[in-house]
Protein backbone atom coordinates (compact mmCIF):
# COMPACT_ATOMS: atom_id res chain seq x y z
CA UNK A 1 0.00 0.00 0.00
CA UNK A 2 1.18 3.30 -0.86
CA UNK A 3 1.10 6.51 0.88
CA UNK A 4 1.67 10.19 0.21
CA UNK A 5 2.25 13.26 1.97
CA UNK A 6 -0.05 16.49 0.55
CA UNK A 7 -0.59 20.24 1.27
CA UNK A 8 -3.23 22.19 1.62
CA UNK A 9 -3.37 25.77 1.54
CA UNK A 10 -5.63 28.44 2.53
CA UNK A 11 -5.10 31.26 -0.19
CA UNK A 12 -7.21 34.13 1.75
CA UNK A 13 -4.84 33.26 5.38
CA UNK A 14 -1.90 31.72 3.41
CA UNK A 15 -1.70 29.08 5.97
CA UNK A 16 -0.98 25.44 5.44
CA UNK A 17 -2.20 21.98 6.69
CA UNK A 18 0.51 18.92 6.23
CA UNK A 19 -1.13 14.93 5.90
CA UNK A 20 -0.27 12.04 4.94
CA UNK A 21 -3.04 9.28 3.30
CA UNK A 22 -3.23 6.21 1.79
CA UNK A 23 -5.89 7.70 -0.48
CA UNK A 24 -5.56 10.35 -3.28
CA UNK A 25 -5.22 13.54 -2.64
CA UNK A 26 -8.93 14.68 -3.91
CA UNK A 27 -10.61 12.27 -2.07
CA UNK A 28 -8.59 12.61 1.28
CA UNK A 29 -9.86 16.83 0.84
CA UNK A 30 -13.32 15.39 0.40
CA UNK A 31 -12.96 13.23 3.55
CA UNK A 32 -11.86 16.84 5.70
CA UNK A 33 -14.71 18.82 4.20
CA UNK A 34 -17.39 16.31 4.98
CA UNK A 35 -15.34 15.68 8.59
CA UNK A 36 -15.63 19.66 9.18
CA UNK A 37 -19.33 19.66 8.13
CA UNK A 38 -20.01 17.20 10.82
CA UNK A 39 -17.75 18.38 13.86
CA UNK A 40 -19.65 22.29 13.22
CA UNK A 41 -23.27 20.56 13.03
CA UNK A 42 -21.98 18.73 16.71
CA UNK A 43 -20.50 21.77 17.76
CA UNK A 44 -16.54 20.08 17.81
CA UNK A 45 -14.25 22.71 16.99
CA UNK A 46 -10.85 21.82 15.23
CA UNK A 47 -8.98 24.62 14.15
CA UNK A 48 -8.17 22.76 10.64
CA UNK A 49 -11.82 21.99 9.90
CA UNK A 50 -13.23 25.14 11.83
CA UNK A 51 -11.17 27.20 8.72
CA UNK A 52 -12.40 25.04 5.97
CA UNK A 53 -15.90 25.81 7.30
CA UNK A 54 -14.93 29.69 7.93
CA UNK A 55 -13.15 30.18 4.79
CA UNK A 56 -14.72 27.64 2.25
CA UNK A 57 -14.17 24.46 0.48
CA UNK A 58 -13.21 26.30 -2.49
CA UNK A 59 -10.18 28.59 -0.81
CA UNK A 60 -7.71 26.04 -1.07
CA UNK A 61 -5.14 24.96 -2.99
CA UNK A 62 -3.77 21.35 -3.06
CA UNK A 63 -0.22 19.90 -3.57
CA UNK A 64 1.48 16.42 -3.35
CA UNK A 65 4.33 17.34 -1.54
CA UNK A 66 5.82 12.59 -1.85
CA UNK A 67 4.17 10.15 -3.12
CA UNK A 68 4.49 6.20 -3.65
CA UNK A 69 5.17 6.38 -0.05
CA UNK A 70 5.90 1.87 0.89
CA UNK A 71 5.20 2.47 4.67
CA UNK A 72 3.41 3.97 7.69
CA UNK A 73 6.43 4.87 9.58
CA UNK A 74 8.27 6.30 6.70
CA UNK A 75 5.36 8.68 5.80
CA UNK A 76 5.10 9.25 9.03
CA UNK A 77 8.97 10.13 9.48
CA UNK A 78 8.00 12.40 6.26
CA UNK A 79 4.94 13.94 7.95
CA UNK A 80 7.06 15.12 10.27
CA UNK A 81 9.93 16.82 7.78
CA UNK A 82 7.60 18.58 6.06
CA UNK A 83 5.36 19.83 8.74
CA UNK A 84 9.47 21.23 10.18
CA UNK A 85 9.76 22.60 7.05
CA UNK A 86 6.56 24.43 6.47
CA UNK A 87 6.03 25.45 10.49
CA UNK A 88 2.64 24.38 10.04
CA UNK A 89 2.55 24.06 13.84
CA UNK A 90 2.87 27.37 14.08
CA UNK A 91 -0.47 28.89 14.44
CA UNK A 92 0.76 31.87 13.35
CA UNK A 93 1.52 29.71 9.84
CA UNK A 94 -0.61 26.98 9.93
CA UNK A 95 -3.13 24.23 10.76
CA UNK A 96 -1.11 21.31 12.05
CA UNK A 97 -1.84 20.82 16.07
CA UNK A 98 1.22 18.11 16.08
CA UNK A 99 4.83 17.92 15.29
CA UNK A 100 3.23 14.86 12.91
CA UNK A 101 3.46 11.26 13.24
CA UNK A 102 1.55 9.08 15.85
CA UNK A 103 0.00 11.64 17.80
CA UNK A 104 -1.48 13.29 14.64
CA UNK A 105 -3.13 10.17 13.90
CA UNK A 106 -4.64 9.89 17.89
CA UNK A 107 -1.81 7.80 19.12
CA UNK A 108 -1.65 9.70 22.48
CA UNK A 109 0.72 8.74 24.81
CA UNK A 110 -0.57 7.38 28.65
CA UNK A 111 0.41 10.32 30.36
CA UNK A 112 -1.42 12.64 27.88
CA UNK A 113 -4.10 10.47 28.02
CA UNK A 114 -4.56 10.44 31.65
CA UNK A 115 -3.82 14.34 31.81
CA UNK A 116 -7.13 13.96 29.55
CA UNK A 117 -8.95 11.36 31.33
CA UNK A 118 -8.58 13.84 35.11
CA UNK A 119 -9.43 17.00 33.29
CA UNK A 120 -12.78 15.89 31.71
CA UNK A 121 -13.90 14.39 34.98
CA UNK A 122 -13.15 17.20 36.65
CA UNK A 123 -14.93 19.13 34.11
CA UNK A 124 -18.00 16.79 34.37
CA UNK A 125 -18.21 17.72 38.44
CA UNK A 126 -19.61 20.70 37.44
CA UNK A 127 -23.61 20.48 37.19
CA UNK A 128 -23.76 22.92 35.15
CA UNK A 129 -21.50 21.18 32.39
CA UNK A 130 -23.58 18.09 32.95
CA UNK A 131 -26.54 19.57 32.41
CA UNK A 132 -25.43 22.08 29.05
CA UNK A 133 -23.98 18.11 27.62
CA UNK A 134 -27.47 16.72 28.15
CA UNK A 135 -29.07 19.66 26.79
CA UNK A 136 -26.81 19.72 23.75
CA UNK A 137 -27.57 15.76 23.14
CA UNK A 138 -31.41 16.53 23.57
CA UNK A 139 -31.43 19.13 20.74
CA UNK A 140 -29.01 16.73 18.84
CA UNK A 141 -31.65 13.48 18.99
CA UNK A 142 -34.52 16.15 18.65
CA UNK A 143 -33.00 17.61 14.81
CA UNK A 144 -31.97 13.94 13.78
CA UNK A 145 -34.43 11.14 14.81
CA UNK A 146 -33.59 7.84 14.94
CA UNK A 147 -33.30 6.49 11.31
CA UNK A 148 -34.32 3.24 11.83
CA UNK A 149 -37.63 4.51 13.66
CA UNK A 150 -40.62 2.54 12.05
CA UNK A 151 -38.46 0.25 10.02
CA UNK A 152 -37.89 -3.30 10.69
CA UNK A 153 -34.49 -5.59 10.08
CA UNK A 154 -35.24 -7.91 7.27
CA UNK A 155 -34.98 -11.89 7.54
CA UNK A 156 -31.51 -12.12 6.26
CA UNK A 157 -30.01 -9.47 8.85
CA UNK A 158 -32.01 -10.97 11.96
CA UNK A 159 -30.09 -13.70 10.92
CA UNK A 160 -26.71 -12.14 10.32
CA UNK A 161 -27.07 -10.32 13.64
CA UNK A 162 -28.01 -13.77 15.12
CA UNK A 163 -24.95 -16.05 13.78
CA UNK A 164 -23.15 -13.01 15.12
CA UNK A 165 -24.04 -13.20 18.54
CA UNK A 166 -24.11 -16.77 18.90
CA UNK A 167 -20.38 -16.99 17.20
CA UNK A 168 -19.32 -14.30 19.98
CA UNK A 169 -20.95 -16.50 22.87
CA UNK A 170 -19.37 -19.07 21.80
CA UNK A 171 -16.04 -17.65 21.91
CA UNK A 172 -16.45 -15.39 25.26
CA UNK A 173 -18.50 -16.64 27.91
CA UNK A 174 -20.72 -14.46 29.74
CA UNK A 175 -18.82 -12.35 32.04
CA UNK A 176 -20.99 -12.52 35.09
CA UNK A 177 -21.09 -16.18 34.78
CA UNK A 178 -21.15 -17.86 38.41
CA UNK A 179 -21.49 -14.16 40.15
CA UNK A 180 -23.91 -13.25 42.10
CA UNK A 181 -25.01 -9.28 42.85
CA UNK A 182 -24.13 -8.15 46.28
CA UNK A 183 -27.11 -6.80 48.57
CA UNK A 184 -25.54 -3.56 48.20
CA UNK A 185 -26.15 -3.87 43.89
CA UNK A 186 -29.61 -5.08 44.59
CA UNK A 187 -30.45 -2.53 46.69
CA UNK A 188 -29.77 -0.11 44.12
CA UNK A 189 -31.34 -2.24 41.38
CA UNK A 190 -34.56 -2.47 43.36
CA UNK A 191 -34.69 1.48 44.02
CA UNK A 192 -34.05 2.08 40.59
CA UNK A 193 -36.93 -0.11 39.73
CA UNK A 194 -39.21 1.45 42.31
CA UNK A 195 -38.28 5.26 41.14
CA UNK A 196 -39.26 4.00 37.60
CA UNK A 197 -42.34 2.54 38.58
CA UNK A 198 -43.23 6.10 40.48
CA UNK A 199 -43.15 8.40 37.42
CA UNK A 200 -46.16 9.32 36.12
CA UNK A 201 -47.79 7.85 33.40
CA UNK A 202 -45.32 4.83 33.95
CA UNK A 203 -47.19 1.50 32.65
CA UNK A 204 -45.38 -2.00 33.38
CA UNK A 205 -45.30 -4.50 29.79
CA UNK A 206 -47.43 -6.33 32.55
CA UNK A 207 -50.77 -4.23 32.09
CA UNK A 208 -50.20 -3.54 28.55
CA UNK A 209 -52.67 -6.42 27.29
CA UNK A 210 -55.86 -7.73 28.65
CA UNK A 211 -55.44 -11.08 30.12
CA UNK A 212 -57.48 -13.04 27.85
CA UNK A 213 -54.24 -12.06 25.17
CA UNK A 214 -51.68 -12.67 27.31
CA UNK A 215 -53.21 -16.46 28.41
CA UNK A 216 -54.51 -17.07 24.51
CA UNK A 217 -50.73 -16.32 23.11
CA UNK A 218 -47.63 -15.26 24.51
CA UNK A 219 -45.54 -14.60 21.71
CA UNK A 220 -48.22 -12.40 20.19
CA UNK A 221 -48.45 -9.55 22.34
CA UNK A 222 -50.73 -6.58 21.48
CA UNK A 223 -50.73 -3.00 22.88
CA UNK A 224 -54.38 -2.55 24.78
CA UNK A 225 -55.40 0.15 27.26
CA UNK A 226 -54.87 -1.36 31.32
CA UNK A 227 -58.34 -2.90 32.51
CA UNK A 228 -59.43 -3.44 36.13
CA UNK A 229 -59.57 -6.94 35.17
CA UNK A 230 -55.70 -7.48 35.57
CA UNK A 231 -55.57 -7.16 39.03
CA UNK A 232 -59.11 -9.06 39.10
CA UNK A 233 -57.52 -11.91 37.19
CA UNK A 234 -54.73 -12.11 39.97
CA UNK A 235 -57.27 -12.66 42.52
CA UNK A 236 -59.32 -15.02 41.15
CA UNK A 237 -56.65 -17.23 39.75
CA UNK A 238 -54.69 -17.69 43.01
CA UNK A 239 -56.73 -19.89 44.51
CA UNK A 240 -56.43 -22.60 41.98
CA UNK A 241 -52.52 -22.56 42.67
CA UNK A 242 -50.30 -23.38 45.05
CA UNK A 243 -47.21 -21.10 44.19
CA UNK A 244 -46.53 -17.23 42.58
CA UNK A 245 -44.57 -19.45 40.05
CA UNK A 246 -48.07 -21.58 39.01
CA UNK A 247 -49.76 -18.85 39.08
CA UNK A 248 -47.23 -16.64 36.76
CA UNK A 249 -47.46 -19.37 34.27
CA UNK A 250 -51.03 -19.60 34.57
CA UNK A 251 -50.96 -15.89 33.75
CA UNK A 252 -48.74 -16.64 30.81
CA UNK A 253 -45.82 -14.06 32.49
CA UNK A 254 -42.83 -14.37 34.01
CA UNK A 255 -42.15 -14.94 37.98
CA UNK A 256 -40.16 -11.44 37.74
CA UNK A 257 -43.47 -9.73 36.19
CA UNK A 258 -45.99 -10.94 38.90
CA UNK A 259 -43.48 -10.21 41.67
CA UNK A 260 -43.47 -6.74 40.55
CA UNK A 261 -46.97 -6.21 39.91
CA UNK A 262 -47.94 -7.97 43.70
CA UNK A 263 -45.42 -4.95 44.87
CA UNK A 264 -46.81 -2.47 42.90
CA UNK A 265 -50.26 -2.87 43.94
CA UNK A 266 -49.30 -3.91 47.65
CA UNK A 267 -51.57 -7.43 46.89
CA UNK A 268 -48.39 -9.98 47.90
CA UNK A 269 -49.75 -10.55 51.30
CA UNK A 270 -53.22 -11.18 49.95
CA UNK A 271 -51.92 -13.14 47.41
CA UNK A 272 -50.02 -15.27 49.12
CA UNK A 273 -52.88 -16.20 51.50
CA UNK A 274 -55.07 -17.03 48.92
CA UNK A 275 -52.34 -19.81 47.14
CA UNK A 276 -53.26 -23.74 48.43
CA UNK A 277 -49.46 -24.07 49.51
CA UNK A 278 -50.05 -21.92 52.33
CA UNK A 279 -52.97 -22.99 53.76
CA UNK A 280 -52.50 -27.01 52.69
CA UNK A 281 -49.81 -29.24 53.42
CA UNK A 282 -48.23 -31.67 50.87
CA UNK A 283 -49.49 -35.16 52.40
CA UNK A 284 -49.90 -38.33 50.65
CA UNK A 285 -53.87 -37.71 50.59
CA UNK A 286 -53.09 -34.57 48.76
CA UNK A 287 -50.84 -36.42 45.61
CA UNK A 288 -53.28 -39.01 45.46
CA UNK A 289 -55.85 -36.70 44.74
CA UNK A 290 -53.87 -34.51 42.53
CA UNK A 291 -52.67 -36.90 40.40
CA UNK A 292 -56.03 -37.95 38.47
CA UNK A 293 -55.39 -33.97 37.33
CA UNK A 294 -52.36 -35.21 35.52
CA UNK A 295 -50.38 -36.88 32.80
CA UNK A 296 -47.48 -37.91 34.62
CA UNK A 297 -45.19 -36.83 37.94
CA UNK A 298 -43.69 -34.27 36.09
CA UNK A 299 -46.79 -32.11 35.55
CA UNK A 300 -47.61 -33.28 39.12
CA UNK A 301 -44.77 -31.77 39.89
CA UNK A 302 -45.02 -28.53 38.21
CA UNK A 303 -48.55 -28.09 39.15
CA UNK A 304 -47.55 -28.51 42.87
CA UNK A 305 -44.54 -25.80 42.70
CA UNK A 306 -41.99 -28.34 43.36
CA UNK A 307 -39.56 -30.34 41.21
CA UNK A 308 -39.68 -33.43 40.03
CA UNK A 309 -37.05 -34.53 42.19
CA UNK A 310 -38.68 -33.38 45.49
CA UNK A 311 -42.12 -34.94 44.86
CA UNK A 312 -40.39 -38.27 43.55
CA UNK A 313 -39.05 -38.20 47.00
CA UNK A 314 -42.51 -37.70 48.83
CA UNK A 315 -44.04 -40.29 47.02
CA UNK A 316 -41.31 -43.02 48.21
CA UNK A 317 -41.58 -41.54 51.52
CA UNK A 318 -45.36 -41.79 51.72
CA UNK A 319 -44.75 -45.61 49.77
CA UNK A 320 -47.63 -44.09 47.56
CA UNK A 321 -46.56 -44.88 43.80
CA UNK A 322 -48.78 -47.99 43.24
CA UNK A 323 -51.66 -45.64 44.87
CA UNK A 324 -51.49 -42.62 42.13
CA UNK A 325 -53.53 -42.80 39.12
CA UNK A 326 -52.40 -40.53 36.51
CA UNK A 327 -54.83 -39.63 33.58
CA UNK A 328 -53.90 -41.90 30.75
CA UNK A 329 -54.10 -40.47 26.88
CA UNK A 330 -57.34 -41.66 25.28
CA UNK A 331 -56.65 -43.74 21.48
CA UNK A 332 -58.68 -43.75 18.93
């Protein structure tokens, strides 16, 4: 790959800007003007870019100063020659905010990087600062909307994005595998979660269908106003369960959803006295019954809010297994 080193220069200032590119000389000016375009609409100020802007695209001249250039580090060795020979580091006679090489192309060293780092947190102390950022990126998002708003990704790039993810799982495993959060963390998760919950107009994915969607299909999900009948629903159902976990999946909704909405409302405590598995206890009588309901000791099991492994063990403690009749699949 080739390189070159070029000059541009301002003929209303007569000052000059030293590169070096691995594209031609037209296209790398091209690649600066659309650069300064963007850093002015952002409000970035460069003092090379802020010039094309102030002066125009069309008050420059443009000059290969080497070309054919076979390497990075000897363009960049001629970067620096010529940017000595011109003073172009000189504001008084040009553009160039480096003596040239690395740190023109962003290749700061740690200690100017950490001088960096201190001063724009130091900065960002300020409230003031914070606030003029978040009003700057407010107006930004406000004069150029999302692009992608009220598209959708096609088949072939759900599926591109999909064989990407899984290849990176694959390779990296998840990196709060086998943690746990501390109380501290979930503390601050659950008071985060509560302030959410407080704003106004807030409404939880929970309430956002009636319950006769949510229990007809899961995976098709539709937008509906919140009905009393939610929290209705809740009621009602609890008594034919004996955990929040039956009852969630009776609901069609997660654990995590339910838990929330019992908070929410304040209804855990009446909840929880209306489940079976806190007013009966699991006795032999109780499986017997239970398991003319079902298929198998599996749904048994999941019906009851244990696993299969726990009720497998009540049954050989009770000596019970020749007793249970499960329902048996009618053929035709």
């Amino acid at each position: 790959m080739a390189y070159l080193v070029y000059l541009h220069t301002n003929t209303i200032k007569h000052k000059v800007y030293v590169g070096i590119t691995k594209f031609s000389i037209e296209k790398r000016w091209k690649m600066h003007c659309s650069k300064a375009k963007t850093n002015v609409k952002n409000n970035i100020a460069q003092y090379f870019h802020s010039a094309i802007i102030t002066h125009g695209e069309h008050s420059w001249t443009h000059l290969i100063l080497e070309e054919d250039i076979t390497s990075i580090e000897e363009a960049e060795n001629r970067e620096i020659y010529w940017i000595n020979k011109y003073d172009s580091n000189n504001r008084e006679k040009g553009y160039n905010l480096t003596a040239g090489g690395n740190a023109s192309r962003g290749f700061l060293n740690l200690e100017v990087r950490n001088k960096i780092s201190v001063s724009i947190k130091k900065l960002m102390e300020n409230p003031l600062v914070r606030k003029n950022q978040s009003d700057k990126m407010k107006k930004h998002w406000e004069n150029n909307p999302n692009p992608f708003i009220g598209k959708k990704h096609s088949e072939n790039s759900l599926k591109l994005m999909s064989n990407a993810s899984k290849l990176w799982h694959m390779k990296n495993n998840n990196p709060f595998l086998g943690k746990k959060h501390t109380d501290e963390s979930k503390a601050k998760i659950s008071k985060a979660s509560l302030v959410t919950a407080a704003k106004p107009g807030f409404i939880s994915n929970f309430f956002k269908i009636t319950p006769e969607q949510r229990i007809e299909n899961n995976r098709n999900r539709k937008i509906v106003p919140t009905t009393k009948l939610d929290l209705k629903l809740i009621i009602d159902e609890a008594s034919n369960h004996y955990t929040k976990r039956n009852l969630a999946s009776a609901l069609n909704i997660s654990s995590a959803h339910l838990s929330w909405a019992l908070r929410r409302f304040n209804m855990k405590n009446e909840v929880n006295n209306l489940l079976k598995r806190d007013k009966i206890i699991i006795t032999s009588q109780l499986l017997i019954e239970e398991s003319f309901k079902y298929k198998n000791k599996t749904q048994l099991a999941k019906a009851l809010g244990y696993s299969l492994t726990h009720v497998c063990e009540l049954i050989n403690k009770f000596g019970i297994k020749n007793n249970l009749q499960f329902k048996k699949e009618s053929t035709l």
